[in-house]
C-alpha atoms as a PDB file:
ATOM      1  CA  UNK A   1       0.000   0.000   0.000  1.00  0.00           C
ATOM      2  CA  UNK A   2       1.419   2.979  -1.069  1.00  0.00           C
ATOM      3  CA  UNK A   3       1.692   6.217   1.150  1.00  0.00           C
ATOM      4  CA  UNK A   4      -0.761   8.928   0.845  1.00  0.00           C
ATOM      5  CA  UNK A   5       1.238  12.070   1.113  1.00  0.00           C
ATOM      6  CA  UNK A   6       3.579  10.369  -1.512  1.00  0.00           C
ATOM      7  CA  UNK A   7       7.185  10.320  -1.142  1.00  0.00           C
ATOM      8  CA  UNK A   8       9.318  10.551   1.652  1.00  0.00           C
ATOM      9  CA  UNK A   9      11.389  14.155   1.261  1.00  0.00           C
ATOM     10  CA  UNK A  10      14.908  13.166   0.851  1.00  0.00           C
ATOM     11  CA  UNK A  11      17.541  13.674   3.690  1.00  0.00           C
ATOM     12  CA  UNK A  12      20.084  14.178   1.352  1.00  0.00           C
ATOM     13  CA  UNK A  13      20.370  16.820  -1.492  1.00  0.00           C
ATOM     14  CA  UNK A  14      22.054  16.519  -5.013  1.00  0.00           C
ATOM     15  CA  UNK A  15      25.676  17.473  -4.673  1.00  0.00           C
ATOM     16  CA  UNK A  16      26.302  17.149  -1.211  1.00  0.00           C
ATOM     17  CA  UNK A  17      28.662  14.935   0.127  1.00  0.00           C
ATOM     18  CA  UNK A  18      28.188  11.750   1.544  1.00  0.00           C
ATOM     19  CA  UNK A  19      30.471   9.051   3.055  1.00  0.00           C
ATOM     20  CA  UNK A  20      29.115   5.262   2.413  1.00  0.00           C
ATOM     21  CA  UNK A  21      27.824   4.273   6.752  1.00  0.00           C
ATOM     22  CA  UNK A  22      28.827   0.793   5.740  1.00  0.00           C
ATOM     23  CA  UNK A  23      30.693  -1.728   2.864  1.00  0.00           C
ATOM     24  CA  UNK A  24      28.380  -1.400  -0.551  1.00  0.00           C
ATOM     25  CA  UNK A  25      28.319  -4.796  -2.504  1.00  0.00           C
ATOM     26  CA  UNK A  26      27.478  -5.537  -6.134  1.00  0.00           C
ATOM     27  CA  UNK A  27      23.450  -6.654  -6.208  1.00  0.00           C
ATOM     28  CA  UNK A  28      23.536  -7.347  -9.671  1.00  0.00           C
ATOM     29  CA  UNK A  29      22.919  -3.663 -10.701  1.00  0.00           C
ATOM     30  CA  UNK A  30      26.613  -3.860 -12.601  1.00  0.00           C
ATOM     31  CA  UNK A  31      27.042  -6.548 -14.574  1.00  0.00           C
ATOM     32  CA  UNK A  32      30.764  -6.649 -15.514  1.00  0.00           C
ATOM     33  CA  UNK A  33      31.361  -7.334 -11.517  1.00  0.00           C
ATOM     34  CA  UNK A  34      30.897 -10.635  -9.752  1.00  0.00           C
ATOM     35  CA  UNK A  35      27.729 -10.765  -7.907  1.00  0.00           C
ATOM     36  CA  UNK A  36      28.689  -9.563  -4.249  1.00  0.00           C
ATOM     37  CA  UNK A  37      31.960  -7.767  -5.262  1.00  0.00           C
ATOM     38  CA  UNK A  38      32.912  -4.971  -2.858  1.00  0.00           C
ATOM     39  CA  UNK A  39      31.978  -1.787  -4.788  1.00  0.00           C
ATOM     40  CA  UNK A  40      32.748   1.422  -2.104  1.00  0.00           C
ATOM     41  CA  UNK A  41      34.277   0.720   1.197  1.00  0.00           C
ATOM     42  CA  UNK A  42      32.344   2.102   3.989  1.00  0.00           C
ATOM     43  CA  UNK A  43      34.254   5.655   5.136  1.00  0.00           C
ATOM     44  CA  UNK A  44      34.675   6.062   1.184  1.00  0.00           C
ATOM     45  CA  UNK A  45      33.015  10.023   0.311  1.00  0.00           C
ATOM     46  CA  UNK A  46      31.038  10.458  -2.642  1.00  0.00           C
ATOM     47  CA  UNK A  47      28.284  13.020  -4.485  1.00  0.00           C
ATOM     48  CA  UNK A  48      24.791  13.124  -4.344  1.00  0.00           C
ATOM     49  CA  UNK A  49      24.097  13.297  -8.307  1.00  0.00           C
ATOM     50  CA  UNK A  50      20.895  12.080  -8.536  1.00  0.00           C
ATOM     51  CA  UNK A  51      17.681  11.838  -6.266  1.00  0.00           C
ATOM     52  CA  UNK A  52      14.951   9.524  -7.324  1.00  0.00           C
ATOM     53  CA  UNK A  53      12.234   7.537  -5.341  1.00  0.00           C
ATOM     54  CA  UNK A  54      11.693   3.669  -4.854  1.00  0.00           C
ATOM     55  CA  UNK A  55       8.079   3.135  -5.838  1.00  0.00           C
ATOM     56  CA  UNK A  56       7.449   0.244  -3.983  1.00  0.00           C
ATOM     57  CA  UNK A  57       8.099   1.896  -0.393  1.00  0.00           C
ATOM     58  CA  UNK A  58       7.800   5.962  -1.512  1.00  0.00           C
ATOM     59  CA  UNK A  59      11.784   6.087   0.156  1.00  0.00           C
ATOM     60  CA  UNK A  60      14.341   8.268  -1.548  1.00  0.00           C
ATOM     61  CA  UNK A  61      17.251   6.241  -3.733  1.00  0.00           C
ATOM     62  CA  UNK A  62      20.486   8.014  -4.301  1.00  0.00           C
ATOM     63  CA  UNK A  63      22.543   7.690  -7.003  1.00  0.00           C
ATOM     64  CA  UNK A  64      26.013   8.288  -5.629  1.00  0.00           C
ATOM     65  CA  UNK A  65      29.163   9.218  -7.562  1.00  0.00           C
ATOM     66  CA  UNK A  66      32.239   7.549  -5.641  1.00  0.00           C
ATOM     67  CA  UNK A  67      34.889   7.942  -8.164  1.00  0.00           C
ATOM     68  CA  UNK A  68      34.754   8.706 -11.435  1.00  0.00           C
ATOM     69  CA  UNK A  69      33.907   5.125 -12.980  1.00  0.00           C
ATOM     70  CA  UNK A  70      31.597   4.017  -9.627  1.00  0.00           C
ATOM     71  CA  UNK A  71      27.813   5.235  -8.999  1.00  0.00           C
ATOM     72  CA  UNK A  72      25.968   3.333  -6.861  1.00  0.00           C
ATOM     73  CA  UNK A  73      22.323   3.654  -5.779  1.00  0.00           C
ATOM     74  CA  UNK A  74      21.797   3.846  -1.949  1.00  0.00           C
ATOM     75  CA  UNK A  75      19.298   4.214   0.414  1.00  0.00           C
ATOM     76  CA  UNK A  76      19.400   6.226   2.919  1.00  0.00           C
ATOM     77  CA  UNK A  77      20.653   4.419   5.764  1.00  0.00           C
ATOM     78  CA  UNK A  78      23.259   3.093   3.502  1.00  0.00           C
ATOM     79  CA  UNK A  79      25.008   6.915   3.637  1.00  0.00           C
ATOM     80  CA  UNK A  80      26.113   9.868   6.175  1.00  0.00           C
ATOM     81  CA  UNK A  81      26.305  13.494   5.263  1.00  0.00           C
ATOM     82  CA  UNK A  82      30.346  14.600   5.440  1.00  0.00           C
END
């Protein structure tokens, strides 16, 4: 069941920095990686470059830019503002 007032406002903005709370794996979203390959060490900073929402639960996903050849989607708990 979806919520009523729609999404959740994000926490985080697009191009603010972030630092990954915890060790971000491959779930299959990048496909030239094994499945479960360490993608961003937790501690590792990154940018906010894109803000969308996960329809299922109306919770905001981040796409953040690590380094210049990893973005990763997170949620929320996933990151810490810098």
């Amino acid at each position: 069941m979806s919520d009523p007032g729609g999404p959740l406002p994000p926490k985080f903005q697009w191009g603010q920095r972030v630092r990954a709370a915890s060790d971000l794996f491959n779930d299959g979203s990048y496909p030239d990686q094994p499945m479960d390959a360490l993608l961003v060490k937790s501690g590792d900073v990154g940018e906010v470059v894109n803000i969308g929402t996960i329809s299922e639960t109306n919770k905001p996903l981040y796409l953040v830019e690590f380094d210049e050849r990893t973005v990763v989607g997170c949620l929320e708990e996933e990151l810490l503002p810098v």
